[in-house]
Protein backbone atom coordinates (compact mmCIF):
# COMPACT_ATOMS: atom_id res chain seq x y z
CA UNK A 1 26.25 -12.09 -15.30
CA UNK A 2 25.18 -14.87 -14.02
CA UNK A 3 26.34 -14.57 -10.88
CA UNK A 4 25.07 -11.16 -10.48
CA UNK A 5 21.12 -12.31 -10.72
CA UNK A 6 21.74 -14.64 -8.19
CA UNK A 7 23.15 -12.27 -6.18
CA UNK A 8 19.78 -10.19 -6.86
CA UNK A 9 17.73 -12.81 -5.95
CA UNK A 10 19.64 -13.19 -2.61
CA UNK A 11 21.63 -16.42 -3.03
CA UNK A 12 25.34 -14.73 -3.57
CA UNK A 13 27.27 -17.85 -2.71
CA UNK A 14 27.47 -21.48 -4.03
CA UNK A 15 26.07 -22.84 -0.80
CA UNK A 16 23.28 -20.75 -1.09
CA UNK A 17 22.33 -21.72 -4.41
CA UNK A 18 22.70 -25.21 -3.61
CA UNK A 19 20.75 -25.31 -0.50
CA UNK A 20 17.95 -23.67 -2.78
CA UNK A 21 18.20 -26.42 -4.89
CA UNK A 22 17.23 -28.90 -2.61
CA UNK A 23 13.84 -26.87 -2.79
CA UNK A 24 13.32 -26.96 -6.80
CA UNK A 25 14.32 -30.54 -6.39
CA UNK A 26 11.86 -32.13 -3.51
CA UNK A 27 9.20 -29.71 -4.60
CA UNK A 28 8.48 -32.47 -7.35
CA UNK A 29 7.15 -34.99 -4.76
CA UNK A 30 5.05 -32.10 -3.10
CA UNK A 31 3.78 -30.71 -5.61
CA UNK A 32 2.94 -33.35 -8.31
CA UNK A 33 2.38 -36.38 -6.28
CA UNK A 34 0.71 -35.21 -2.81
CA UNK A 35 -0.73 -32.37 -4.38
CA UNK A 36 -2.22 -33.70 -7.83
CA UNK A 37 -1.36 -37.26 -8.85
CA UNK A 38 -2.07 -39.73 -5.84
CA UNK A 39 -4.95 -38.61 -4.31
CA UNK A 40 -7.27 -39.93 -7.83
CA UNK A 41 -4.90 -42.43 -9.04
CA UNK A 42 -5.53 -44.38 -5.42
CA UNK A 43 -9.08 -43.45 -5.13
CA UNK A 44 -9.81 -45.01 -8.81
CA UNK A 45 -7.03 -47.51 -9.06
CA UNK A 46 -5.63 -48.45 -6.13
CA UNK A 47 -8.76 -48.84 -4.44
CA UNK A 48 -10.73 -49.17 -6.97
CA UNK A 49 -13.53 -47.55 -5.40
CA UNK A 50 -16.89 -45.99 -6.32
CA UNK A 51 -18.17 -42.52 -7.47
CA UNK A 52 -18.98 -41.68 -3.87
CA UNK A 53 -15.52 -40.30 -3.81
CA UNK A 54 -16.33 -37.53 -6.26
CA UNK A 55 -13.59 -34.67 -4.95
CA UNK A 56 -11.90 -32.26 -7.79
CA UNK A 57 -9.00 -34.73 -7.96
CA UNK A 58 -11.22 -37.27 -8.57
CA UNK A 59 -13.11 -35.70 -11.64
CA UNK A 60 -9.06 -35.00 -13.03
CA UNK A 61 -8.67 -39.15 -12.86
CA UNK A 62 -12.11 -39.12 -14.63
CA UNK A 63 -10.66 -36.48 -17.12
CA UNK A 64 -7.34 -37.87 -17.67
CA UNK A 65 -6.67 -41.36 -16.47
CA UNK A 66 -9.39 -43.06 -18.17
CA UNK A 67 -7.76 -46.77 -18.46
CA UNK A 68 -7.50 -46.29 -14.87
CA UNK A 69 -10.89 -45.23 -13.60
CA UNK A 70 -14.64 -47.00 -15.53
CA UNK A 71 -17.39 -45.22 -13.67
CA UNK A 72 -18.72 -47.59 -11.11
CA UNK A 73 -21.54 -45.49 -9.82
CA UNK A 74 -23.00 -48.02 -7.31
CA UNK A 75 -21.61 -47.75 -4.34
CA UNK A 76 -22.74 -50.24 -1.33
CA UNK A 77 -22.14 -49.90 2.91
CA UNK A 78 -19.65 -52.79 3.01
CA UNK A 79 -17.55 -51.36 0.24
CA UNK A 80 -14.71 -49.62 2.04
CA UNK A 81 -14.31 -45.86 1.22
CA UNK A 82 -11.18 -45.18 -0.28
CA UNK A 83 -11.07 -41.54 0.88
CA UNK A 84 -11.33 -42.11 4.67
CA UNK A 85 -8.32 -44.53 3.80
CA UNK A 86 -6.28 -42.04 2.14
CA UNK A 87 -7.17 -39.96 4.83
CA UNK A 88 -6.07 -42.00 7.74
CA UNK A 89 -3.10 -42.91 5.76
CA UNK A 90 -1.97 -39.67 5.75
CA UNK A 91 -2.68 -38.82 9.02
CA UNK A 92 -0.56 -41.77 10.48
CA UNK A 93 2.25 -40.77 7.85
CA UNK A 94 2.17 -37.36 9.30
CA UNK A 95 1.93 -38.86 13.37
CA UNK A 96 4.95 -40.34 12.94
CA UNK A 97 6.86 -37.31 11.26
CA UNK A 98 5.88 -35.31 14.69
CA UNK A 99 6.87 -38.53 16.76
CA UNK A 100 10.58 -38.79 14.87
CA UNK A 101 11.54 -35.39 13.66
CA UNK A 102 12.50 -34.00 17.31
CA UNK A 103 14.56 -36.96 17.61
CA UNK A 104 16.22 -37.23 14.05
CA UNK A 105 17.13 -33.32 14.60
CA UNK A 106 18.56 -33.80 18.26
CA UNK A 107 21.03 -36.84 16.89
CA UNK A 108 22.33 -35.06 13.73
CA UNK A 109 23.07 -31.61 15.72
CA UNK A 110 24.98 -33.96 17.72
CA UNK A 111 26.67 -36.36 15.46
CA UNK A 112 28.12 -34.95 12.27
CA UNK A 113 25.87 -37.53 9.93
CA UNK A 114 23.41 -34.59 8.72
CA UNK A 115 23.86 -34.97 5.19
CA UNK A 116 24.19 -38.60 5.47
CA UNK A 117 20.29 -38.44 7.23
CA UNK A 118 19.32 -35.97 4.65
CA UNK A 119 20.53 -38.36 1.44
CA UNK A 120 19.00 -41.58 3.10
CA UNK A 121 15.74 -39.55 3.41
CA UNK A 122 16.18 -38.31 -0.33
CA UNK A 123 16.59 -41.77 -1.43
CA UNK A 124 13.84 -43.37 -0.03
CA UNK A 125 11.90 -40.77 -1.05
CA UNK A 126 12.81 -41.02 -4.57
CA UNK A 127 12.13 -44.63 -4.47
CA UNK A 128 9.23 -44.59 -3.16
CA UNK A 129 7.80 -42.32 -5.99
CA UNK A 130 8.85 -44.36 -8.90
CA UNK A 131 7.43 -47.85 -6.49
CA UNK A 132 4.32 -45.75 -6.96
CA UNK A 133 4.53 -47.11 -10.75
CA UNK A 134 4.29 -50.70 -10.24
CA UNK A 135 1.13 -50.14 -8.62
CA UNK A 136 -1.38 -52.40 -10.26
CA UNK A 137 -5.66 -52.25 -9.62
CA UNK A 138 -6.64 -53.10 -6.39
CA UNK A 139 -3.21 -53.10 -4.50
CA UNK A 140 -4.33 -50.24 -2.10
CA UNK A 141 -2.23 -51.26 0.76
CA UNK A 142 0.72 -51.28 -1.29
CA UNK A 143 0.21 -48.36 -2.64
CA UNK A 144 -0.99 -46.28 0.72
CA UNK A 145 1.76 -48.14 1.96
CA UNK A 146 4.17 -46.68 -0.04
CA UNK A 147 2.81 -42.96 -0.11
CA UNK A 148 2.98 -43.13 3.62
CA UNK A 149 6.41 -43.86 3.25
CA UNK A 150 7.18 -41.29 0.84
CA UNK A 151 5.69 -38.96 3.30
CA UNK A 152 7.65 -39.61 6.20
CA UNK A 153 10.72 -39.57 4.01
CA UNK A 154 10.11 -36.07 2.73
CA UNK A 155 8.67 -34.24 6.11
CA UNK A 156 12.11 -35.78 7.85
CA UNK A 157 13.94 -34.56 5.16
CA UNK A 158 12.25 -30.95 5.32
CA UNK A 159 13.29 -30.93 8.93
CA UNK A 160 17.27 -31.66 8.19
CA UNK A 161 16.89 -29.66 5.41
CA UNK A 162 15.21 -26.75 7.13
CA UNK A 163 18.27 -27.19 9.59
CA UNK A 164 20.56 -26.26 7.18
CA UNK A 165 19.39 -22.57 6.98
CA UNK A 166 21.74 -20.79 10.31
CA UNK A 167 24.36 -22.84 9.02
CA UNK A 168 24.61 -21.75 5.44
CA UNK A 169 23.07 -17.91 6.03
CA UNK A 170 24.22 -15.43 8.27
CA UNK A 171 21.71 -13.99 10.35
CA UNK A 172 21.01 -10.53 7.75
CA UNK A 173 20.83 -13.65 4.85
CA UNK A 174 18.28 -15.94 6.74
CA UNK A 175 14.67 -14.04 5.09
CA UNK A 176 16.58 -13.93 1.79
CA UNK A 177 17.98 -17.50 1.24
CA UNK A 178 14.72 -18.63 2.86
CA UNK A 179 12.50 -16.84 0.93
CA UNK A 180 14.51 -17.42 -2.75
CA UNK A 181 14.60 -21.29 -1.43
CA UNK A 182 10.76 -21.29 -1.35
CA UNK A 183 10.42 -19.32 -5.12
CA UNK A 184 12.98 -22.11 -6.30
CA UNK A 185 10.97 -24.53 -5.10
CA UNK A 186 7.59 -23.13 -6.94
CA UNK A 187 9.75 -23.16 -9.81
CA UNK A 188 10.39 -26.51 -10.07
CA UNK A 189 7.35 -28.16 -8.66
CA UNK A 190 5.42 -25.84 -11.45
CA UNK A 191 7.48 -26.77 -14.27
CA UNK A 192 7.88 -30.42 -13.56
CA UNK A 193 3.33 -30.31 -12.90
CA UNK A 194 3.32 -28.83 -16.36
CA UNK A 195 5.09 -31.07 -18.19
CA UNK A 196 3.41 -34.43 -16.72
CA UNK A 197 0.19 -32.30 -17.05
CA UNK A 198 0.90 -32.43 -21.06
CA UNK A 199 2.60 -36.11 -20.58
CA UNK A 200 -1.55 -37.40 -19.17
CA UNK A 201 -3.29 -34.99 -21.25
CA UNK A 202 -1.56 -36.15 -24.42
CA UNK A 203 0.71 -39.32 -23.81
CA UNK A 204 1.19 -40.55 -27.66
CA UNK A 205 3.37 -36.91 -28.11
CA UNK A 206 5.73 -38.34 -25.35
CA UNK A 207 5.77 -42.16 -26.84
CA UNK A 208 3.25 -43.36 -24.22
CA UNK A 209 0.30 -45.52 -25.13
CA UNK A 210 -2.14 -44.37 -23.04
CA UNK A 211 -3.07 -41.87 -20.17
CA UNK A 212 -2.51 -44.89 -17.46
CA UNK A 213 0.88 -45.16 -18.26
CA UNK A 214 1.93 -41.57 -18.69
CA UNK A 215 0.71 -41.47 -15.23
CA UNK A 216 3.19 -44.29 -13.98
CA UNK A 217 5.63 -42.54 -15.90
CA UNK A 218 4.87 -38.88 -14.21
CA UNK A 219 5.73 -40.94 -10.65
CA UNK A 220 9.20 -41.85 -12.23
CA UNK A 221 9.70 -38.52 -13.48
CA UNK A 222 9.32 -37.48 -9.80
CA UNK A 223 11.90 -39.67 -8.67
CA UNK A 224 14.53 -38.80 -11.37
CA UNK A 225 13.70 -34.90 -10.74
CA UNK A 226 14.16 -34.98 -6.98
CA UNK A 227 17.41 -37.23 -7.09
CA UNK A 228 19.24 -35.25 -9.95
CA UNK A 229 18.98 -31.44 -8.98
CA UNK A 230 19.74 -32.54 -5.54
CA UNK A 231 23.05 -33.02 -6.18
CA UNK A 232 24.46 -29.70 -6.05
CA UNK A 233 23.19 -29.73 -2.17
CA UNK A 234 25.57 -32.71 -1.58
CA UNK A 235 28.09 -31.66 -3.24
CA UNK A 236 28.18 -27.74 -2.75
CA UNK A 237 26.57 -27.58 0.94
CA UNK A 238 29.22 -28.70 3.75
CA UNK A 239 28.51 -30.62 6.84
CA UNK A 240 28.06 -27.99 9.81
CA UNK A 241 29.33 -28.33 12.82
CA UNK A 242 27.81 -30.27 15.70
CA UNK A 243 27.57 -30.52 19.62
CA UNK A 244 29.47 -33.67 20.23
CA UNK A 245 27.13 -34.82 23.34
CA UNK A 246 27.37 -38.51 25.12
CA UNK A 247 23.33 -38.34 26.00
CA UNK A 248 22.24 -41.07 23.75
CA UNK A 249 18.85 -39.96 21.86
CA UNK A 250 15.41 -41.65 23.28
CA UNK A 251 13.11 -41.78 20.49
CA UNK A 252 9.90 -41.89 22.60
CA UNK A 253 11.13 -38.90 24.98
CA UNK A 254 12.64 -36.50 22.55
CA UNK A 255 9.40 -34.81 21.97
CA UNK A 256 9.13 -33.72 25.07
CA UNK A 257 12.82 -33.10 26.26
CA UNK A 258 13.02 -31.02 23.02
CA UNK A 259 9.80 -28.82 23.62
CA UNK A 260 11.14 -28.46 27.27
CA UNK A 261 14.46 -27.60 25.69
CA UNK A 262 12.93 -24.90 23.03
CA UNK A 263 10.84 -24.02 26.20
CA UNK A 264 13.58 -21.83 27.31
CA UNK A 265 13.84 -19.63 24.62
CA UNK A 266 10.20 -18.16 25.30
CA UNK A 267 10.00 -15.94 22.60
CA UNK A 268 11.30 -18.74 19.96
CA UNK A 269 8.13 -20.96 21.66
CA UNK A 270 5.69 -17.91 21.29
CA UNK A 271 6.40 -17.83 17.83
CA UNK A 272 6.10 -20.95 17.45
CA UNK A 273 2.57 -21.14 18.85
CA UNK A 274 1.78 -18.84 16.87
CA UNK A 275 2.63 -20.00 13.58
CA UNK A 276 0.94 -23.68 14.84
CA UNK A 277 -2.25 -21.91 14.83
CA UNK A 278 -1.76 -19.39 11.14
CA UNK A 279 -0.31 -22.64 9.72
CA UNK A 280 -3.29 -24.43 10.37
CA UNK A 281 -5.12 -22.14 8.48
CA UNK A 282 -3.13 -22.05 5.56
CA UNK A 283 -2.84 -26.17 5.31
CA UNK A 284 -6.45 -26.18 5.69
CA UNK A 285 -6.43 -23.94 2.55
CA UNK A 286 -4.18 -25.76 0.68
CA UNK A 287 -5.91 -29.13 1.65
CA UNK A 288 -9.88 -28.18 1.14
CA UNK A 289 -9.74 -25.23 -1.37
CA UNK A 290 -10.53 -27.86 -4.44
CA UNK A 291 -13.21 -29.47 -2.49
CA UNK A 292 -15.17 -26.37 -1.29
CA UNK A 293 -15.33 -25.37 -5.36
CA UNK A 294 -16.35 -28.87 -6.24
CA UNK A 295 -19.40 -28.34 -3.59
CA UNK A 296 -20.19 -24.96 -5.05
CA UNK A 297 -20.05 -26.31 -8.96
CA UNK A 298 -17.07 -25.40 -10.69
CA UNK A 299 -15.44 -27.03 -13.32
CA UNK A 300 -12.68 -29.73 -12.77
CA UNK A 301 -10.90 -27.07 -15.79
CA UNK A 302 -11.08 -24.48 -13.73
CA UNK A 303 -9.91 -26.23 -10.71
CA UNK A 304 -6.32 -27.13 -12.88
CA UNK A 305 -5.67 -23.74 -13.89
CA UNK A 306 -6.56 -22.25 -10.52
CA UNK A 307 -3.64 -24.65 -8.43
CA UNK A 308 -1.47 -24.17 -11.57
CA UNK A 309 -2.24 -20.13 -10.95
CA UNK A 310 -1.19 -20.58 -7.65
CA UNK A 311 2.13 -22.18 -8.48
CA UNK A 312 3.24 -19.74 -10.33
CA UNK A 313 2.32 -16.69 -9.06
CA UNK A 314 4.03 -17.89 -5.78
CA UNK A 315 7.22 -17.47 -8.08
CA UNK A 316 7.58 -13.20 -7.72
CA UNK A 317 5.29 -13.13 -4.81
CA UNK A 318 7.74 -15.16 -2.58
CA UNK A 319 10.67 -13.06 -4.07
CA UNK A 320 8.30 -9.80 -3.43
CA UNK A 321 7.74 -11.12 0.21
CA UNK A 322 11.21 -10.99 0.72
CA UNK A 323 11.79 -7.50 -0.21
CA UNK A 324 8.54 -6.13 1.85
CA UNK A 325 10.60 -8.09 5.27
CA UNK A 326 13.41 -6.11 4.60
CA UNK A 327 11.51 -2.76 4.44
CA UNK A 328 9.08 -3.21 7.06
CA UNK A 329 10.77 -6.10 9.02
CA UNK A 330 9.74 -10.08 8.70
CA UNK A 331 6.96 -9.75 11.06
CA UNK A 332 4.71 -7.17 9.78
CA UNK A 333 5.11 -8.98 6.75
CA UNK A 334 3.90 -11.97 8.20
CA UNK A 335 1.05 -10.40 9.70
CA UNK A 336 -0.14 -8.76 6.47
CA UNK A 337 -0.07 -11.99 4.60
CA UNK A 338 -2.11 -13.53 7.46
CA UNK A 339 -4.89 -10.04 6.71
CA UNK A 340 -4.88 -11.26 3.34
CA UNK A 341 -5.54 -14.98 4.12
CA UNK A 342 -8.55 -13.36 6.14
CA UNK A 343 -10.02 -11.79 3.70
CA UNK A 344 -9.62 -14.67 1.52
CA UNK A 345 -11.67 -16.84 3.83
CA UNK A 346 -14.34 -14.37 4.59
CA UNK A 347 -14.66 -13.76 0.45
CA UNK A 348 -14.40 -17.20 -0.06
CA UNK A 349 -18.20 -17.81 1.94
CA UNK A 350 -19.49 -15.08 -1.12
CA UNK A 351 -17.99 -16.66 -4.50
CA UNK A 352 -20.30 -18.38 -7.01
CA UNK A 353 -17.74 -18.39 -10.56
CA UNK A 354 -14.93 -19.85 -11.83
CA UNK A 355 -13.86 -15.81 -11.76
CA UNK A 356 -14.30 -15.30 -7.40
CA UNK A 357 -12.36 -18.55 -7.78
CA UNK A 358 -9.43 -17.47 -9.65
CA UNK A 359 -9.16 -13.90 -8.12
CA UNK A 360 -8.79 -16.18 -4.54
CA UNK A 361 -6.42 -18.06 -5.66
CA UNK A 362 -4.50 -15.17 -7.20
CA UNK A 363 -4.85 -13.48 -3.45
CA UNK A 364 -3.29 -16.85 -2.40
CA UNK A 365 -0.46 -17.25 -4.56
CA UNK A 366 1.01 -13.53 -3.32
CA UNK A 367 1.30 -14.76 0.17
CA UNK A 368 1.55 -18.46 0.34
CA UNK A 369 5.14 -18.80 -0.34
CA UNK A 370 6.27 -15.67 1.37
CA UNK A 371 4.37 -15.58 4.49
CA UNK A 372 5.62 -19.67 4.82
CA UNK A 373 9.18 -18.89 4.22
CA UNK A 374 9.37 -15.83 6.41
CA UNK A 375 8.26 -18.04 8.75
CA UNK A 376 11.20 -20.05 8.29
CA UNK A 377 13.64 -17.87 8.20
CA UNK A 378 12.05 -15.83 11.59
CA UNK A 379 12.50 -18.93 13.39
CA UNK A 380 15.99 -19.78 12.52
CA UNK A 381 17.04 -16.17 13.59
CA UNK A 382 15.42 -17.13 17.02
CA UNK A 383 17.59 -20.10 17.79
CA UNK A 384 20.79 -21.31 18.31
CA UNK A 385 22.48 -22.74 15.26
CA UNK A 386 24.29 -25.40 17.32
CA UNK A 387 20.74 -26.76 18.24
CA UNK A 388 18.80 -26.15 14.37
CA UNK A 389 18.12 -29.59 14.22
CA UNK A 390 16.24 -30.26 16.93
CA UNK A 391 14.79 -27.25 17.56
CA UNK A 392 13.36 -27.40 13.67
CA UNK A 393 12.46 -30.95 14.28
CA UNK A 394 9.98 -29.41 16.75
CA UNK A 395 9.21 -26.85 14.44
CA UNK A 396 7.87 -29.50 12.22
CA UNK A 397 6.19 -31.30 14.92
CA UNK A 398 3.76 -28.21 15.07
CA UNK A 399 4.19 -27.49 10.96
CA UNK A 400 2.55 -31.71 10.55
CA UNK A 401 -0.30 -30.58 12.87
CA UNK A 402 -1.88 -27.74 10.81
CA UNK A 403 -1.83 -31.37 8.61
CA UNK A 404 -4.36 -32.18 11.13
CA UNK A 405 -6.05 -30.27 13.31
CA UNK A 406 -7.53 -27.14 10.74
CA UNK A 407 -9.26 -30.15 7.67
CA UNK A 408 -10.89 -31.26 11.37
CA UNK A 409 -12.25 -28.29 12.26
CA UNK A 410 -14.04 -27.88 9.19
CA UNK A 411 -15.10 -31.46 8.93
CA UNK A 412 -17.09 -30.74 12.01
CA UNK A 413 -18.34 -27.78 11.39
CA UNK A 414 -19.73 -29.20 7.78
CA UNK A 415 -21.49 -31.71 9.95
CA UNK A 416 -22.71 -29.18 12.41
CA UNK A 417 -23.87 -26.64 9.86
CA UNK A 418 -24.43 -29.05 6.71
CA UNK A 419 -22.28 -27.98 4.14
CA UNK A 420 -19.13 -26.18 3.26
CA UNK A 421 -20.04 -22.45 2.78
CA UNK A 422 -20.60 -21.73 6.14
CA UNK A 423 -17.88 -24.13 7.37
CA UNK A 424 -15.58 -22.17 5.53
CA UNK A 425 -15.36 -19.59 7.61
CA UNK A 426 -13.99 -21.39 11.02
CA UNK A 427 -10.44 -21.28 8.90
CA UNK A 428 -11.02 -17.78 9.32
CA UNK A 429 -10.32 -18.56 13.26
CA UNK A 430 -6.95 -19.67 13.01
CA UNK A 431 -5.74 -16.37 10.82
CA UNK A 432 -7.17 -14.69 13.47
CA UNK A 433 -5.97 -16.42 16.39
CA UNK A 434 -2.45 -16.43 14.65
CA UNK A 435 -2.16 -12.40 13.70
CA UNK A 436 -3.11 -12.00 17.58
CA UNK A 437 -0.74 -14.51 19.15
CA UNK A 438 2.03 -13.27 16.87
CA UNK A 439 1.60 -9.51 17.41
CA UNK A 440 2.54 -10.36 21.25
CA UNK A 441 5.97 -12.21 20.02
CA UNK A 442 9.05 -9.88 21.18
CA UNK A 443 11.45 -11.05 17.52
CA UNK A 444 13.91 -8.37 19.19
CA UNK A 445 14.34 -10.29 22.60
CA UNK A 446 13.87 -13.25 20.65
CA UNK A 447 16.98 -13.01 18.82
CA UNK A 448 19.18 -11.55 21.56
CA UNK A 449 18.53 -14.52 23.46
CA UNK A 450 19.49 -16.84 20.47
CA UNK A 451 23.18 -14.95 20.17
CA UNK A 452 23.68 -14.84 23.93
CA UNK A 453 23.70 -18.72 23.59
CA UNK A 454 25.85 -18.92 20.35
C-alpha cells in the first residue's frame, strides 16, 4: 500500500524516496530561517536597530518576539542600518556560493567523496542554525556571521544534492523524482513553519517562557529537522560513479573552465540562459512580494497566511506540474508557468486588499514549485551524468544570481520612479525575456547531445 502511493507520486524506488528526503529535510533552513525567522530576529536583536527598518518581517518580530524587539522609533544618520547589513551579508554569502560551487561539483564528479561533501555541508549547516540560538542583543556580526555561513553551507549542498538527480533517475524519471523532491520539500518546510509558528505565537503550551526563547528554540528545531530526516539520503542513496581525472581542481579558474566546459553543449547553455533570466524573476518574487504589500498597507496577518498559502498550495501544484510535463512535454510547461508569473506581475501593479493579495499568491503557489523543479529536472536530461556536478555547480552559479541581479532592478527602478507600484512591473521583464529565450532552446538536440557523450 504503501509502496504503491509512492509509486503514484513518482518515487518507486528506495533511492528515490530518499533523495526526496533530503528536500523535506533542508527545506527547514529555507523555509523557516531565510524565509521567516532571521530576517526580524537580526534586524531587532541582533542589531538592535531602529523602526526605520519597518519591512513585513519586521512588524512579525513586533507581533511575536516582543522580549526581543522595544520600539525604538528614533532613528539617527550614524546609526548603522541593519537592513543594508543583512543585505550585503547575503549578497557576499551568495558571491561565494557562485565562486565555489563550479569547483566543489568538478572535484566530487571526479573523486568519489560526494556524499562525504554533501554530509560536511549538512552539518555545518545544521550547526549553524542552532549557533543562531546563542545569539544574544547586539552581537550582529556573530550572528550575520553565522547566517552567512549557513548560507553557503546549504546553496553548496543544493548543488551536490541537485547532482544526485541523473544518478538516481533514469532519464523518463528525471521530471518525476524532481518534481515529487520539490512537493516533499514544501511539505516539510510547511509543517516544520507551522509548528514554530504556534511555538512564538504561544510558547507557555510548548514549556517556553516567553516568545524570545521559543524563537531560539525554533533555530534548534531547524537543526534537529534537517539532520534527522536526512538520514535516509545517507543511508539509502549510493555513491555514483565518478571520472577519476589527475587535473587537480583550481578554485579561482573553475568558473570559467566549467562555463567553457558546459559551453559545448549549446543547447544545455541556452537553457541555462534562459532560466538565469525567468529565475530572476521568480527570486525577485519570492524576495520583495512581502515588502511591496507592506508599501501598499496590508496587514502583517495577512502577510503570514499569504507565504503560509503559498507553502502549501505548492504541495499538489508541484505534483500537478509534473503530470502537465508529461502530457505536453517539460517545456511548454515551463513556459506556461512563466505566462502565469506574467500575469501575476502585471495584476500585482492593480491590487489594493488583503483579497488581490491572496488570489496572487494562490496564482504563485500553482507554479512556483513546478515551474522550479522542471527546471531541474530539464537540465539534468541535458547533460552528461558523469559531469552533474560541475555542470550543476554552474547551474547554481546562475540560480545565486537571480539572488542578485532581479531585488536590483527594482531597487532602481523604486528610486527612479519613487515607489514600488510602478517598480513592480520591471520583474515583469525577466518573465518575458525568459519565455522568449527559452522558446528558442532545441530540448530535443539538447538531449541527444547529452547521450552521445554518455
Amino acid at each position: 500500500m504503501a509502496t504503491s502511493l509512492w509509486a503514484s507520486i513518482g518515487l518507486s524506488r528506495p533511492e528515490h524516496r530518499a533523495w526526496a528526503m533530503y528536500d523535506w529535510a533542508n527545506s527547514a533552513f529555507m523555509t523557516v530561517i531565510i524565509s521567516a525567522l532571521f530576517p526580524p530576529f537580526f534586524i531587532r536583536y541582533a542589531a538592535g536597530n531602529s523602526c526605520a527598518n519597518t519591512g513585513f518581517f519586521t512588524q512579525l518580530m513586533d507581533a511575536t518576539l516582543a522580549p526581543f524587539s522595544p520600539r525604538v522609533c528614533a532613528w539617527a544618520p550614524h546609526v548603522p542600518n541593519a537592513t543594508m547589513y543583512l543585505g550585503f551579508g547575503s549578497a557576499i554569502a551568495l558571491a561565494i556560493c557562485a565562486f565555489v560551487s563550479p569547483a566543489v561539483g568538478a572535484h566530487v564528479d571526479h573523486k568519489p567523496v560526494r556524499r562525504q561533501w554533501l554530509f560536511a555541508m549538512t552539518v555545518i549547516g545544521c550547526a549553524c542554525a542552532a549557533l543562531l540560538a546563542l545569539t544574544q542583543r547586539g552581537e550582529w556580526l556573530w550572528a550575520l556571521s553565522i547566517f552567512a555561513i549557513g548560507q553557503i553551507a546549504i546553496n553548496i549542498a543544493f548543488v551536490i544534492y541537485d547532482g544526485f538527480l541523473p544518478h538516481v533517475a533514469t532519464a523518463d524519471e528525471l521530471d518525476r523524482v524532481s518534481t515529487a523532491g520539490y512537493a516533499i520539500g514544501y511539505v516539510g518546510g510547511g509543517i516544520l513553519l507551522l509548528l514554530d509558528a504556534l511555538m512564538i505565537l504561544s510558547p507557555q503550551t510548548f514549556g517556553l517562557a516567553d516568545k524570545g526563547q521559543a524563537t531560539k528554540a525554533a533555530f534548534i528545531s531547524v537543526a534537529v529537522w534537517w539532520l534527522l530526516f536526512s538520514w535516509p539520503f545517507f543511508r539509502k542513496v549510493a555513491e555514483p560513479p565518478t571520472a577519476p581525472s589527475r587535473e587537480r581542481v583550481v578554485w579561482w579558474k573553475q568558473v570559467v573552465t566549467s562555463a567553457k566546459a558546459l559551453h559545448k553543449y549549446p543547447h544545455a547553455f541556452a537553457l541555462l540562459v534562459a532560466f538565469l533570466v525567468y529565475n530572476d524573476g521568480i527570486g525577485t518574487m519570492l524576495r520583495m512580494s512581502t515588502a511591496y504589500g507592506e508599501e501598499i498597507g496590508l496587514a502583517t496577518g495577512d502577510m503570514i497566511m499569504a507565504l503560509v498559502l503559498v507553502q502549501f498550495i505548492g504541495i499538489p501544484a508541484t505534483f500537478g506540474f509534473g503530470a502537465l510535463a508529461r502530457r505536453i512535454g517539460t517545456k511548454p510547461a515551463i513556459m506556461g508557468g512563466l505566462v502565469v508569473y506574467c500575469g501575476v506581475t502585471f495584476a500585482a501593479y492593480f491590487i489594493t486588499t488583503a483579497a488581490h493579495f491572496y488570489a496572487l499568491a494562490i496564482c504563485i503557489g500553482l507554479v512556483q514549485g513546478g515551474t522550479q523543479s522542471l527546471s531541474r529536472a530539464l537540465f539534468a536530461s541535458m547533460i552528461p551524468p558523469a559531469r552533474s556536478g560541475e555542470f550543476f555547480g554552474v547551474f547554481a552559479v546562475f540560480e545565486r544570481f537571480a539572488g542578485i541581479i532581479g531585488p536590483l532592478t527594482m531597487g532602481v527602478a523604486i528610486a527612479i520612479f519613487g515607489g514600488s507600484r510602478p517598480a513592480i512591473l520591471s520583474i515583469g521583464l525577466f518573465f518575458i525575456g525568459g519565455l522568449l529565450l527559452l522558446a528558442r532552446v532545441d530540448i530535443a538536440a539538447g538531449r541527444a547531445q547529452s547521450q552521445q557523450a554518455t
